[in-house]
Protein backbone atom coordinates (compact mmCIF):
# COMPACT_ATOMS: atom_id res chain seq x y z
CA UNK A 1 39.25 12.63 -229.20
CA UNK A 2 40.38 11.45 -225.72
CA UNK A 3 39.75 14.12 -223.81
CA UNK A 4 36.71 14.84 -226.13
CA UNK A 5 35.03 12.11 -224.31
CA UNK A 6 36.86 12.56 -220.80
CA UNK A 7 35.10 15.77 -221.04
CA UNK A 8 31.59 14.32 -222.22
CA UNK A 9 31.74 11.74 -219.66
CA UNK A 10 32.64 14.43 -216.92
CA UNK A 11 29.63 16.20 -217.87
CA UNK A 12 27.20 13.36 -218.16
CA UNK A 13 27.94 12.21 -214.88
CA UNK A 14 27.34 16.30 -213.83
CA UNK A 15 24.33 16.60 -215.06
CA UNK A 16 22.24 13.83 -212.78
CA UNK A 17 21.24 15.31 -209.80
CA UNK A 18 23.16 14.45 -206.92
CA UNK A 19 21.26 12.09 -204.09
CA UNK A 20 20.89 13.79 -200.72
CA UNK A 21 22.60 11.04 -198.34
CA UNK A 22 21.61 10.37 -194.91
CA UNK A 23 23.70 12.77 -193.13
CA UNK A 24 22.24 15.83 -195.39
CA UNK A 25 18.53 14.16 -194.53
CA UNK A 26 19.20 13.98 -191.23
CA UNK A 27 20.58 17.31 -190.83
CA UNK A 28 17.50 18.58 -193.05
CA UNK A 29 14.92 17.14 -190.82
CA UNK A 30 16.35 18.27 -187.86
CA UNK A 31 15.99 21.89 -189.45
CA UNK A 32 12.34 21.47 -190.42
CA UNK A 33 11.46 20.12 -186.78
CA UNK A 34 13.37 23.16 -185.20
CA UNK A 35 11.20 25.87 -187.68
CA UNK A 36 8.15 23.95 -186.68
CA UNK A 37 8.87 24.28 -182.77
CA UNK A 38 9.51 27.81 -183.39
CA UNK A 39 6.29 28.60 -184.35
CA UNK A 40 4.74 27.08 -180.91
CA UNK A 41 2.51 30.10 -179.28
CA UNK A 42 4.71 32.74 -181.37
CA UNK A 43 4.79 35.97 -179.52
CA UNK A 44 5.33 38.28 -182.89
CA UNK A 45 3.60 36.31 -185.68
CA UNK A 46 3.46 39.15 -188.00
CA UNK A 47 7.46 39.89 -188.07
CA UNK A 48 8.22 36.05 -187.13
CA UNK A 49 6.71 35.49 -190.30
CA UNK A 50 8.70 38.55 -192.06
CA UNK A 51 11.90 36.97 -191.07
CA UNK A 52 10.56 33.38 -191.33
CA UNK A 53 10.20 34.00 -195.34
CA UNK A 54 13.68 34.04 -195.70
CA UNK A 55 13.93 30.31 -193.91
CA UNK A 56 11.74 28.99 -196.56
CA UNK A 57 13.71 31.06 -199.41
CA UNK A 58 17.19 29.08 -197.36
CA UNK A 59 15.97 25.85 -197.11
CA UNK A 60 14.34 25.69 -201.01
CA UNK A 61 17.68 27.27 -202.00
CA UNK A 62 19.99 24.96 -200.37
CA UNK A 63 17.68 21.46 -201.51
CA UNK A 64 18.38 22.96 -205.09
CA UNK A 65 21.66 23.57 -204.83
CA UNK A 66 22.41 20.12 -202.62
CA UNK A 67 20.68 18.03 -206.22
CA UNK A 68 22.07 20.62 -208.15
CA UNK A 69 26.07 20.56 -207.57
CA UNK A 70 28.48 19.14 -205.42
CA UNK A 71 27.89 19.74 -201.55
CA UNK A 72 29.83 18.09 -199.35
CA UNK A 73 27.86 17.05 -196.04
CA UNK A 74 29.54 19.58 -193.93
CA UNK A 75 29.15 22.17 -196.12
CA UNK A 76 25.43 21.26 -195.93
CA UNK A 77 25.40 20.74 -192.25
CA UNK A 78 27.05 24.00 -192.09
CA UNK A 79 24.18 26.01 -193.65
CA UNK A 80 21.39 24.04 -192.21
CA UNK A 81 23.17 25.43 -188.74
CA UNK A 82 23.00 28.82 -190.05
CA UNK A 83 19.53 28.39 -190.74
CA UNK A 84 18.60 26.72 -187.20
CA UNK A 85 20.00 29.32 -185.56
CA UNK A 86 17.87 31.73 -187.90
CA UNK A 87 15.17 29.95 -186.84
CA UNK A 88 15.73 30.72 -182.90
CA UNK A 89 16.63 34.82 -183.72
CA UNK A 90 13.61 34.71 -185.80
CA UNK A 91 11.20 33.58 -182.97
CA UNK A 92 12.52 36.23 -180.45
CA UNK A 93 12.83 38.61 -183.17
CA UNK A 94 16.58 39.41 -182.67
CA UNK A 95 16.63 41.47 -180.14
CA UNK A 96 14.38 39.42 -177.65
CA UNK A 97 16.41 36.27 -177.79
CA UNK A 98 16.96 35.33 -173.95
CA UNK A 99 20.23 33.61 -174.60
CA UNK A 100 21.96 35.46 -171.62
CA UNK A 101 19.15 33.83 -169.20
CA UNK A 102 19.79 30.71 -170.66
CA UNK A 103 23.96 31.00 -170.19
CA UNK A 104 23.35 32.10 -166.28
CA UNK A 105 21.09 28.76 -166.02
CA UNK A 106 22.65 26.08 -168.22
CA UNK A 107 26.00 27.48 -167.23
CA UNK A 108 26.13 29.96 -164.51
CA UNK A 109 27.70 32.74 -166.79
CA UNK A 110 26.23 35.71 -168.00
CA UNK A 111 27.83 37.39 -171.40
CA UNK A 112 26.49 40.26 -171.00
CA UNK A 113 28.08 40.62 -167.89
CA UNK A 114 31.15 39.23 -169.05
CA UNK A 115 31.85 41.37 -172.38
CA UNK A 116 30.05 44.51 -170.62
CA UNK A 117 27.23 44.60 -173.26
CA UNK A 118 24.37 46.44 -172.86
CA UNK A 119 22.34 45.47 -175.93
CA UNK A 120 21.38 42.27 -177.31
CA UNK A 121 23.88 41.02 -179.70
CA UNK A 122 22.33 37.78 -180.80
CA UNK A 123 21.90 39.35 -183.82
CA UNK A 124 25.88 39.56 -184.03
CA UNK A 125 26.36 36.09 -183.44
CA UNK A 126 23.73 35.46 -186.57
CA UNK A 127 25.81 37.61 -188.98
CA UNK A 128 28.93 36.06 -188.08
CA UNK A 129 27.26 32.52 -188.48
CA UNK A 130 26.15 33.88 -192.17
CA UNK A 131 29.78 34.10 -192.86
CA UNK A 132 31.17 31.43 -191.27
CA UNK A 133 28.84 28.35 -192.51
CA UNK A 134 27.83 29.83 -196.17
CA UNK A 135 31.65 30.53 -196.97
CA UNK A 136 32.76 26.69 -197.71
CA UNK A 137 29.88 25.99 -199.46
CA UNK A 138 30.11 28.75 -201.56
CA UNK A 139 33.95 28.44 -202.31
CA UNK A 140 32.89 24.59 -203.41
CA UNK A 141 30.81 26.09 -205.85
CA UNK A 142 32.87 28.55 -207.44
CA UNK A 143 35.33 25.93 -207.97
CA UNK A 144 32.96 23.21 -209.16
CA UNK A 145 31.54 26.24 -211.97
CA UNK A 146 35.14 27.86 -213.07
CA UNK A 147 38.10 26.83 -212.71
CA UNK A 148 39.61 28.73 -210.33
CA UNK A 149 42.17 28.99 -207.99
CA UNK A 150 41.77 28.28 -204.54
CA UNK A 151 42.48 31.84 -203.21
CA UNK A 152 40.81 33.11 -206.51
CA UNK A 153 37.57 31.41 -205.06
CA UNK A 154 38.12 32.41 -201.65
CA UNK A 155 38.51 36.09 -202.66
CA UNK A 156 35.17 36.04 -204.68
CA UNK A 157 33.09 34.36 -202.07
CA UNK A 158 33.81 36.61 -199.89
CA UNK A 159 32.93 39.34 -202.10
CA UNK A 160 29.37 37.41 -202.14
CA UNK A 161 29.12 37.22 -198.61
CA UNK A 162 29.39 41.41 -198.73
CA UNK A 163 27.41 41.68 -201.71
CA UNK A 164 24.61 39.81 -199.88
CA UNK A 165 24.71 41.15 -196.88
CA UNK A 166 23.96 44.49 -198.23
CA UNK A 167 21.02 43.37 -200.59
CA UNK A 168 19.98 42.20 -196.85
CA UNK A 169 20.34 45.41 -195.41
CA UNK A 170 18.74 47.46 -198.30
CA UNK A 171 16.04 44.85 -198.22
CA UNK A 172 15.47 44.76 -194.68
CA UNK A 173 15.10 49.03 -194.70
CA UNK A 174 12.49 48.67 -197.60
CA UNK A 175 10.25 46.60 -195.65
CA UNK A 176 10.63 48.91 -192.58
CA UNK A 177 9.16 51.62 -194.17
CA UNK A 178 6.12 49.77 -194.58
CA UNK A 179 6.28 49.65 -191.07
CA UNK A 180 4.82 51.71 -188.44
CA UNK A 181 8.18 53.26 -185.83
CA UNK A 182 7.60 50.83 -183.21
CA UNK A 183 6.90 48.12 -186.04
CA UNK A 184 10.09 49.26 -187.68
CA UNK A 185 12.44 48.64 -184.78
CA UNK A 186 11.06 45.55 -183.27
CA UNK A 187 11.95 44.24 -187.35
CA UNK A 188 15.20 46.09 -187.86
CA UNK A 189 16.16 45.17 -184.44
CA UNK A 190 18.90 47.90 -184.39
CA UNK A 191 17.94 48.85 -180.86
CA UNK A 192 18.95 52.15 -181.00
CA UNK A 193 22.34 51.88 -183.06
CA UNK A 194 22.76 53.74 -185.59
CA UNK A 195 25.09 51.32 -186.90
CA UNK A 196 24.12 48.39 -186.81
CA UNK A 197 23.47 47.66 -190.60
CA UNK A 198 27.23 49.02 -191.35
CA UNK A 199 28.48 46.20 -188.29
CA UNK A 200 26.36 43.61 -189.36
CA UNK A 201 27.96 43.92 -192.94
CA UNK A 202 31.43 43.92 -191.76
CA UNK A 203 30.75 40.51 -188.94
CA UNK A 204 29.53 38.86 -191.96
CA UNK A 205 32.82 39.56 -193.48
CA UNK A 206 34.65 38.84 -190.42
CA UNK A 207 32.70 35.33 -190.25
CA UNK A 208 33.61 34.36 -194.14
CA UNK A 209 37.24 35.22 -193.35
CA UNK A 210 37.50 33.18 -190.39
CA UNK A 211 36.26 30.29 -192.78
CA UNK A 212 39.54 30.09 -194.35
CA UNK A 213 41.19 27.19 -192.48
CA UNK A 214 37.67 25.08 -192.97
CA UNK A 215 37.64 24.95 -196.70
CA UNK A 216 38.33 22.29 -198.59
CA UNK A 217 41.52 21.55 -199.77
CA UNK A 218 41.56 19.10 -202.82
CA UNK A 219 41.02 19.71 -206.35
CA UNK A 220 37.71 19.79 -207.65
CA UNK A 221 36.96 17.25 -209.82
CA UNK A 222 36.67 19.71 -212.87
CA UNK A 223 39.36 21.41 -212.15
CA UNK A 224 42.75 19.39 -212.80
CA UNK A 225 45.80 21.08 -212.85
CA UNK A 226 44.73 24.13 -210.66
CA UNK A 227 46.44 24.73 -207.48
């Protein structure tokens, strides 16, 4: 009968919504105002707004899931990072983004120079940050829903990471061929790599792995007894 109502109580307290708190609001606002300067004089409208659907799609996603389950606020800063950054590629349309101008004036260095690249790899940087900041939160989540083990968890989230990342890819092909060539590649943003979908799978990977040593290490609260 005890743990009867341990268990009713757990799930009471579950089932209300969790409040956003001030460092999720702030961190949500200063998402919305970055999308909003974005679209100042876009160059690309058309494919800005392709690729802007999916920041919509994030942010309603990550407001459900914030009231929905347990996020801890940098696991929530995290993803509305992810989605800033989106935000920037978006505008410039991957390929255009100018961020080695910027690094020679800010800074003085130039990447491109540095690493010997000869394409744009913004879009690298995006992938990895895909990865990197949706890892945690997903991990949280996994744990919070089964009771799992912490490397049980891990394992699976990154299999969601990968499983993602290819609905991406497929998705992002099917709307090119809707596209007219030059339409195509401005949206694909492969610039001329045959590749690039097969890379941009595996830096996602890369980025969820490298996540590791930034998850969480206490017991969720449903989960007592699992290591």
């Amino acid at each position: 009968m005890a743990d009867f109502l341990a268990t009713t109580a757990t799930t009471g307290l579950r089932s209300r919504p969790p409040a956003l708190g001030t460092p999720k609001l702030l961190a949500l606002a200063c998402v919305l105002v970055g999308f909003a300067a974005t679209w100042i004089h876009p160059q690309w409208p058309y494919e800005q707004g392709l690729q802007s659907s999916l920041t919509v799609a994030g942010l309603a996603w990550l407001v459900l899931h914030a009231r929905r389950w347990r996020m801890r606020d940098g696991e929530f800063i995290a993803v509305c990072i992810f989605i800033a950054m989106h935000c920037v590629a978006a505008r410039w349309l991957y390929s255009y983004v100018p961020y080695d101008a910027w690094c020679q004036e800010w800074l003085g260095w130039s990447p491109q120079a540095a690493f010997g690249w000869t394409r744009n790899n913004f879009d690298r940087v995006i992938h990895l940050l895909y990865g990197l900041c949706l890892l945690p939160a997903i991990h949280t989540w996994l744990r919070e829903r089964w009771p799992l083990h912490r490397g049980q968890a891990f394992a699976i989230g990154i299999m969601l990471v990968m499983c993602t990342s290819l609905i991406y890819e497929w998705g992002e092909w099917l709307v090119a061929l809707t596209m007219s060539p030059e339409q195509a590649e401005a949206y694909n943003g492969q610039q001329g790599d045959m590749w690039d979908p097969h890379k941009d799978m595996l830096i996602a990977t890369i980025g969820a792995l490298l996540a590791w040593p930034l998850l969480e290490r206490t017991r969720p609260a449903n989960a007592r007894g699992q290591p």
